[in-house]
N, C-alpha and C. Protein backbone atom coordinates (compact mmCIF):
# COMPACT_ATOMS: atom_id res chain seq x y z
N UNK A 1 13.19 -10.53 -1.67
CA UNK A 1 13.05 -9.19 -2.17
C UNK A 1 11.76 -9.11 -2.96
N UNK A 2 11.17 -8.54 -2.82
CA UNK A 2 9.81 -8.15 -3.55
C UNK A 2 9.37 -6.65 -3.70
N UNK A 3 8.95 -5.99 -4.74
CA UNK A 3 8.55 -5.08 -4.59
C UNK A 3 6.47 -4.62 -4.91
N UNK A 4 6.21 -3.86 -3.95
CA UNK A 4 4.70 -3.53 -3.90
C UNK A 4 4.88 -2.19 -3.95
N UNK A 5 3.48 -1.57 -4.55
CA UNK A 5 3.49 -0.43 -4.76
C UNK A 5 1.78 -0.33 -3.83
N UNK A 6 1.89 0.07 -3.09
CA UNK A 6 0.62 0.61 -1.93
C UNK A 6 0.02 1.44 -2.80
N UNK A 7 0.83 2.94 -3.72
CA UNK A 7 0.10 3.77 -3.96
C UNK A 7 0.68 4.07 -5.85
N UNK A 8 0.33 4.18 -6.65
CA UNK A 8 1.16 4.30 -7.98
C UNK A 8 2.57 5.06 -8.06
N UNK A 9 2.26 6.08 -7.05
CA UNK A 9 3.54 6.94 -7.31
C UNK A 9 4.45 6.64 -6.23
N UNK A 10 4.53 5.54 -5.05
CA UNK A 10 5.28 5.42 -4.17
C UNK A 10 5.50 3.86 -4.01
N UNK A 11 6.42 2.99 -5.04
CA UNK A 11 6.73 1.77 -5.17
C UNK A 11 7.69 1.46 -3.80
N UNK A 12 7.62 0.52 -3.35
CA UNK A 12 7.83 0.23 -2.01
C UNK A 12 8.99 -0.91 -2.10
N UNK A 13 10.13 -1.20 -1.72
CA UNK A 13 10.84 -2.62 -2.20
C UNK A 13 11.16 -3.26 -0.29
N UNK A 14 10.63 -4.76 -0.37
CA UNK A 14 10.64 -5.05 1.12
C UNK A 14 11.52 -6.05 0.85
N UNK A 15 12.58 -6.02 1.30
CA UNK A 15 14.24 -6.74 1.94
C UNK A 15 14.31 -7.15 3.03
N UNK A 16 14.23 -8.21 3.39
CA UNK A 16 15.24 -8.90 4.44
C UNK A 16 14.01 -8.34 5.56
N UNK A 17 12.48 -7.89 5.26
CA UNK A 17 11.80 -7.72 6.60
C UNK A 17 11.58 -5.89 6.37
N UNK A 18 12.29 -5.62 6.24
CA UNK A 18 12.06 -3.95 6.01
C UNK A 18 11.89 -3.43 4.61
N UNK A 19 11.27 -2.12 4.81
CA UNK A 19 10.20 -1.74 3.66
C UNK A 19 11.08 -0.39 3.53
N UNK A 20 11.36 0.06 2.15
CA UNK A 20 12.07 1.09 2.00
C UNK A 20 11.22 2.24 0.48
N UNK A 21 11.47 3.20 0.72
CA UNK A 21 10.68 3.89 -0.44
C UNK A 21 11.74 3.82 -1.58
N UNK A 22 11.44 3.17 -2.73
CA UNK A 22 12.18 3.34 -4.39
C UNK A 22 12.86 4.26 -4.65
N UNK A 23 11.70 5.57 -4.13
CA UNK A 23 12.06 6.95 -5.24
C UNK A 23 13.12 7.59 -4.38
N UNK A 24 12.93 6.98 -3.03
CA UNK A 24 13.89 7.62 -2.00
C UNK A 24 15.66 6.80 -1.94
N UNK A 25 15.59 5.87 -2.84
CA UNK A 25 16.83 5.38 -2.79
C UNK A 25 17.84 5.48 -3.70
N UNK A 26 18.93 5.65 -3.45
CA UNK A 26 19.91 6.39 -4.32
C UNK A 26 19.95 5.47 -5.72
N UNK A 27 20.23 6.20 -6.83
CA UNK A 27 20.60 5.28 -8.26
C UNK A 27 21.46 4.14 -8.04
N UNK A 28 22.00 4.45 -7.20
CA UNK A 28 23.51 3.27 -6.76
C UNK A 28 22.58 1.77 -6.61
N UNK A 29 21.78 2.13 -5.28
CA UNK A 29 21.15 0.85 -4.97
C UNK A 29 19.79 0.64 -6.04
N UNK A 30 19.21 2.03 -6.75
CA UNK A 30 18.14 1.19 -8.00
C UNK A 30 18.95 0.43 -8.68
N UNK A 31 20.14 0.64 -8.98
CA UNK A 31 20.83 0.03 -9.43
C UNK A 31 21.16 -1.42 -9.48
N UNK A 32 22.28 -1.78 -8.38
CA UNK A 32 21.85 -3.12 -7.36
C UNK A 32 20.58 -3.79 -7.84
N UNK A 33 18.99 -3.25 -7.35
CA UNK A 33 17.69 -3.84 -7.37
C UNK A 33 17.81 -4.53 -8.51
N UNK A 34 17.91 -3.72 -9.89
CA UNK A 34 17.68 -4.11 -10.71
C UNK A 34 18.51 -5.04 -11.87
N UNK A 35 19.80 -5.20 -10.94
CA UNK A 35 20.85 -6.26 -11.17
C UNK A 35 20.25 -7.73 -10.64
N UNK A 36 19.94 -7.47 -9.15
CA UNK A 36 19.27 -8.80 -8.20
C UNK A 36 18.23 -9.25 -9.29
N UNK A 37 17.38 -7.99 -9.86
CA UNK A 37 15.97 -8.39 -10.68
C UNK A 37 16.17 -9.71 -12.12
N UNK A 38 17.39 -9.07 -12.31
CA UNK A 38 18.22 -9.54 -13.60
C UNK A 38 18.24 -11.20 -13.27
N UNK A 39 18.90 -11.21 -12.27
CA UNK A 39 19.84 -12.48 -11.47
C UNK A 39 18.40 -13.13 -11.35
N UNK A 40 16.86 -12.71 -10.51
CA UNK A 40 16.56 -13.51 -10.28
C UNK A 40 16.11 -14.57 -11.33
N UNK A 41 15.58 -13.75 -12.50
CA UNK A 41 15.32 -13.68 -13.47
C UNK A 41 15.98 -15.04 -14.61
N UNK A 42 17.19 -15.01 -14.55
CA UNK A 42 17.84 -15.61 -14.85
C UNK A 42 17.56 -17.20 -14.26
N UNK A 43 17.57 -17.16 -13.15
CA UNK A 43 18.21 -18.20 -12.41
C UNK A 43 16.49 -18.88 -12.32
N UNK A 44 15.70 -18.30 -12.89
CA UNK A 44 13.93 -19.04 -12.98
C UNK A 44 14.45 -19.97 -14.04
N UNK A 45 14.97 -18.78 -15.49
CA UNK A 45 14.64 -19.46 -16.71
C UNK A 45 15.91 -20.89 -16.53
N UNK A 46 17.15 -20.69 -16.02
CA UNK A 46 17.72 -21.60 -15.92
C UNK A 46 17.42 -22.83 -14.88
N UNK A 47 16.43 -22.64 -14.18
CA UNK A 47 15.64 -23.76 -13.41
C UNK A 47 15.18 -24.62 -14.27
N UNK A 48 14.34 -23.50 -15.27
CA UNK A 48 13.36 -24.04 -16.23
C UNK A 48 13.64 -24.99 -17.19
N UNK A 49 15.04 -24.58 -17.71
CA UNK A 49 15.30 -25.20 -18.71
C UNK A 49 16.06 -26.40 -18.00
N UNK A 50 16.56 -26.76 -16.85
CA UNK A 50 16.98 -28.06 -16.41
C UNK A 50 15.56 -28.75 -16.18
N UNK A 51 14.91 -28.46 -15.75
CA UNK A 51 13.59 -29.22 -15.69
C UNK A 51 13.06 -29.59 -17.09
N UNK A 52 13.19 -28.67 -18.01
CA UNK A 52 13.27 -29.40 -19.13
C UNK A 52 13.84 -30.68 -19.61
N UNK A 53 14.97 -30.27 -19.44
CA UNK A 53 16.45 -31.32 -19.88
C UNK A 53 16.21 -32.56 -18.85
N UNK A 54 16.05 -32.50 -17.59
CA UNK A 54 15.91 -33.83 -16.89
C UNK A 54 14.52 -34.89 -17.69
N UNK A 55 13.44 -33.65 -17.63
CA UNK A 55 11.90 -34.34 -18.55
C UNK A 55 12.52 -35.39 -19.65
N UNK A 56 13.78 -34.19 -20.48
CA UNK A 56 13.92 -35.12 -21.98
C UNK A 56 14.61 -36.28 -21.76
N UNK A 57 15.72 -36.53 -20.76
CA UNK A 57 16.34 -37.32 -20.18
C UNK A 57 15.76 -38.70 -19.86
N UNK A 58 14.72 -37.89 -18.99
CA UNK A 58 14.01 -39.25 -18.34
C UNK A 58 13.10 -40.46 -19.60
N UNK A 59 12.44 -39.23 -20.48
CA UNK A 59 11.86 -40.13 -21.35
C UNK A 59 12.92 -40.81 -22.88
N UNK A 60 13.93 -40.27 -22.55
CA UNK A 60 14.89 -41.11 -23.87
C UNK A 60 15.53 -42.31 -22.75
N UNK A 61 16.04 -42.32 -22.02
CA UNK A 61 15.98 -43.39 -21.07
C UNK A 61 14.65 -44.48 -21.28
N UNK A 62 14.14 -43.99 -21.21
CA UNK A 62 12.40 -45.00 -21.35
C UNK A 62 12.27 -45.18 -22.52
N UNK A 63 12.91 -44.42 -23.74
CA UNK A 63 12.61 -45.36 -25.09
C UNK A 63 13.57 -46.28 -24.91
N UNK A 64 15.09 -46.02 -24.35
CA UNK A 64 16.13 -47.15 -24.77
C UNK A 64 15.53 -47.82 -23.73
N UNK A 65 15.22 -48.03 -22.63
CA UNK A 65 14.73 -49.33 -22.27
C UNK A 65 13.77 -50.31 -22.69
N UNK A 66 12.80 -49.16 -23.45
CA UNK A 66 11.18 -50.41 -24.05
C UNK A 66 12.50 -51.05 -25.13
N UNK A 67 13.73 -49.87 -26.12
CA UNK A 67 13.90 -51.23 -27.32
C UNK A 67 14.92 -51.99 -26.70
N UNK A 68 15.55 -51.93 -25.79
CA UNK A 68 16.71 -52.81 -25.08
C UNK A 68 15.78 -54.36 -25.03
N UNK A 69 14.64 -54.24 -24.44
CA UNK A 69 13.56 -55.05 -24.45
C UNK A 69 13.65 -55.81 -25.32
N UNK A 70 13.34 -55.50 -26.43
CA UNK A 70 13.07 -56.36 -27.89
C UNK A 70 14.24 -57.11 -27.65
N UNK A 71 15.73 -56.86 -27.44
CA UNK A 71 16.51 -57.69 -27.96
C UNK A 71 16.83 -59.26 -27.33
């Protein structure tokens, strides 16, 4: 789902291959759009933050192994 705007006043949203006019679609489905927008939204920052969490993971693993070392 992506949306382009060709012209300022005629935002364009292209689904699944087909191109539909914004202003021409009922509140029901702006609606919808901007639920999906929500969702995708979401589901970046929660990528993000596991990629975080694996990063912190990996390097506290690598301290307990350098001091496992010492002993």
């Amino acid at each position: 789902m992506s949306e382009n705007t060709n012209d300022s006043s005629k935002p364009v949203l292209t689904f699944e291959g087909k191109k539909y006019l914004i202003n021409e679609l009922s509140d029901d489905i702006k609606e919808s759009i901007k639920g999906l927008q929500i969702a995708e939204t979401q589901l970046k920052m929660h990528e993000d933050t596991l990629k975080l969490l694996s990063i912190s993971r990996n390097s506290l693993a690598n301290q307990l192994r350098e001091k496992l070392k010492n002993l």
